[in-house]
Structures are given as C-alpha cells and as structure tokens.
C-alpha atoms as a PDB file:
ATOM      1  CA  UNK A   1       0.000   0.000   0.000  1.00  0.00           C
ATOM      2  CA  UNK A   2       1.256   3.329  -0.528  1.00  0.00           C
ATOM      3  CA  UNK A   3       1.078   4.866   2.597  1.00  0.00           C
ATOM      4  CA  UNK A   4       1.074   9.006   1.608  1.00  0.00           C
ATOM      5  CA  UNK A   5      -1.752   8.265  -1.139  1.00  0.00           C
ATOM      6  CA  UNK A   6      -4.536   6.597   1.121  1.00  0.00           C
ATOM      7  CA  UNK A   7      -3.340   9.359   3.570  1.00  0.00           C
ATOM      8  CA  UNK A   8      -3.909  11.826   0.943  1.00  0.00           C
ATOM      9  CA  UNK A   9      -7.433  10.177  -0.005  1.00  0.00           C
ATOM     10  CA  UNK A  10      -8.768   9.821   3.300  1.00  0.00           C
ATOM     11  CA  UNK A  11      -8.426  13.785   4.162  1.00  0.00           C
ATOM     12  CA  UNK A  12      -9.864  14.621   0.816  1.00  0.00           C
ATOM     13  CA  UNK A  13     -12.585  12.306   1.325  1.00  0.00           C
ATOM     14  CA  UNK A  14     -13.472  13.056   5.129  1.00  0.00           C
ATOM     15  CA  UNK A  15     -13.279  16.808   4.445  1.00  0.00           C
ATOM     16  CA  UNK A  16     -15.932  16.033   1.238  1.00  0.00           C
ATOM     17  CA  UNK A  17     -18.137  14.390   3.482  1.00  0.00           C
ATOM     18  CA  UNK A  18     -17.894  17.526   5.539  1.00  0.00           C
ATOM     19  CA  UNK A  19     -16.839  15.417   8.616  1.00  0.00           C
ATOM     20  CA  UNK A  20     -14.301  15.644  11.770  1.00  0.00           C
ATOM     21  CA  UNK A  21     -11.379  13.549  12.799  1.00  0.00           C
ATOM     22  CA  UNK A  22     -13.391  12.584  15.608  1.00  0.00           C
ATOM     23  CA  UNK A  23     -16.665  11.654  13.849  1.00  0.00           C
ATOM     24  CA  UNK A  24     -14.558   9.525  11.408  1.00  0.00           C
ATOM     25  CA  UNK A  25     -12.567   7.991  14.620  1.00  0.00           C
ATOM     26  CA  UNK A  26     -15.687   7.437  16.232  1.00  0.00           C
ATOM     27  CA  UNK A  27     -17.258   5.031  13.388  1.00  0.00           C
ATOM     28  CA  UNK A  28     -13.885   3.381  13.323  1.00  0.00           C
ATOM     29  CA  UNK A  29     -13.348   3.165  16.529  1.00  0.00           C
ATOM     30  CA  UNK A  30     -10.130   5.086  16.636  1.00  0.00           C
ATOM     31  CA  UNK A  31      -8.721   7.871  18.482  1.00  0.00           C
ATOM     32  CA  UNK A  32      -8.833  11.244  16.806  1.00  0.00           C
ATOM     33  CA  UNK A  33      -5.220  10.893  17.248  1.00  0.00           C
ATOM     34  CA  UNK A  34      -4.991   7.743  14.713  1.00  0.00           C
ATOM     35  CA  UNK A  35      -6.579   9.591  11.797  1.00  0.00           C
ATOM     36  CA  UNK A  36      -4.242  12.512  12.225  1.00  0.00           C
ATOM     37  CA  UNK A  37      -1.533  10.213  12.008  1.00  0.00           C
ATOM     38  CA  UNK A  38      -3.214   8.241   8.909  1.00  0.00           C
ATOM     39  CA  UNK A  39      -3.408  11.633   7.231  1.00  0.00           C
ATOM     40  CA  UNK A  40      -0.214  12.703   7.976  1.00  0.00           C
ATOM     41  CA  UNK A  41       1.142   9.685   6.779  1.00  0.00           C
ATOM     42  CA  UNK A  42       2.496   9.003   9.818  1.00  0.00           C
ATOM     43  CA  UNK A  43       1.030   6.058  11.187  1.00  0.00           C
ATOM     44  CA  UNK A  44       0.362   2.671   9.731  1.00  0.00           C
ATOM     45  CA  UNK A  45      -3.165   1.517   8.473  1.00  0.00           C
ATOM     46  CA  UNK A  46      -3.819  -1.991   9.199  1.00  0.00           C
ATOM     47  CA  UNK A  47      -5.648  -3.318   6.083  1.00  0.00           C
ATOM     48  CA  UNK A  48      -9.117  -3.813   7.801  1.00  0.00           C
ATOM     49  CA  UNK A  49      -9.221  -0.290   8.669  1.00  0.00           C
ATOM     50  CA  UNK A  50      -8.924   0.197   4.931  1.00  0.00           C
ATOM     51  CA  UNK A  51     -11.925  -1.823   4.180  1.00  0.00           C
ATOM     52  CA  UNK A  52     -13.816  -0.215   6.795  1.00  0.00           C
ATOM     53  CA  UNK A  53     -13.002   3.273   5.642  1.00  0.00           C
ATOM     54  CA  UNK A  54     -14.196   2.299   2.045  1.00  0.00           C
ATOM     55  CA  UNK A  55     -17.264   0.932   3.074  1.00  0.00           C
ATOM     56  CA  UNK A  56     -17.838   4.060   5.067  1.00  0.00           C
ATOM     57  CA  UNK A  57     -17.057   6.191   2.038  1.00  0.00           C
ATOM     58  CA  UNK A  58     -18.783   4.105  -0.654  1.00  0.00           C
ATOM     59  CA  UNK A  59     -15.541   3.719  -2.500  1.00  0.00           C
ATOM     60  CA  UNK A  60     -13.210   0.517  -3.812  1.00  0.00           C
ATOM     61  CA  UNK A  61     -10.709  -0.278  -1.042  1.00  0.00           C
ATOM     62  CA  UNK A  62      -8.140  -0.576  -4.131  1.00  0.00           C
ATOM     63  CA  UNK A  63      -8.624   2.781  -4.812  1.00  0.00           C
ATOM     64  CA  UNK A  64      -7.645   3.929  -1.147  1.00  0.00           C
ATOM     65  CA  UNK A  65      -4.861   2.106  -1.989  1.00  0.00           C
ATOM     66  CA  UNK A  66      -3.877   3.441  -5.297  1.00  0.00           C
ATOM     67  CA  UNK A  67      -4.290  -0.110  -6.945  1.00  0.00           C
ATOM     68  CA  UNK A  68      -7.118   1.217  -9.091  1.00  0.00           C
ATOM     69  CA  UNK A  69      -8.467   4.646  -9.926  1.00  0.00           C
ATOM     70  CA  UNK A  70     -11.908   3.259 -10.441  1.00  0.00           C
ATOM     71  CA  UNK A  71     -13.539   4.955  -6.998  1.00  0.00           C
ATOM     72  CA  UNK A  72     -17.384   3.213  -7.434  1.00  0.00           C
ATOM     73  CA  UNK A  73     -17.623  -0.085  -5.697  1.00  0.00           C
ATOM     74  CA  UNK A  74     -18.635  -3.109  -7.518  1.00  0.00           C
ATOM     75  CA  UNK A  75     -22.199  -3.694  -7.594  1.00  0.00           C
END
C-alpha cells in the first residue's frame, strides 16, 4: 500500500463528506489521534481499517490504496 496516497485520499474524502477527525474515529473506533496520524502519513493503516473506511465512504478499497483509480464499488 502506498502509505502518503490513502493518507492523501482519506483527508480529501473526510473533508468532502464535511466530517471531523473525531466523527470519522468514532465510526472506526479510533482515536482522533490515529486519523491525524493516517493523514499525515504518519502512522500505519492496518488493512481492515482500509476496508472499513471504504465501506464508510462508498468507495473501492483498491482505490484507497492506489491499486485502481476506479472509486465506485462493484455492484
């Protein structure tokens, strides 16, 4: 996974769902403190945190992870 792009996606994404750090923690159940690092690029994201954040956003998991650029999930 590159690290600095799913960092990179999650901000853009949280901020275009108009939510906080802490809202997005909260469904995660994270610290605030975790998704700062995550979108800092500073801290690791195991990969079932990935799958939960694209579920949460309605996107492809591979694209958080810069695999694909297709965002849609497979229906």
């Amino acid at each position: 996974m590159k690290i600095n792009l799913i960092a990179k996606k999650i901000k853009k994404l949280r901020k275009e769902a108009k939510l906080t750090q802490r809202e997005l923690a909260k469904f995660l159940h994270v610290s605030p403190n975790t998704i700062s690092r995550w979108e800092n690029g500073d801290g690791k994201i195991l990969v079932p945190y990935v799958y939960r954040i694209a579920h949460f956003f309605h996107v492809r998991s591979d694209y958080l992870a810069g695999i694909s650029e297709e965002k849609s999930p497979r229906k």
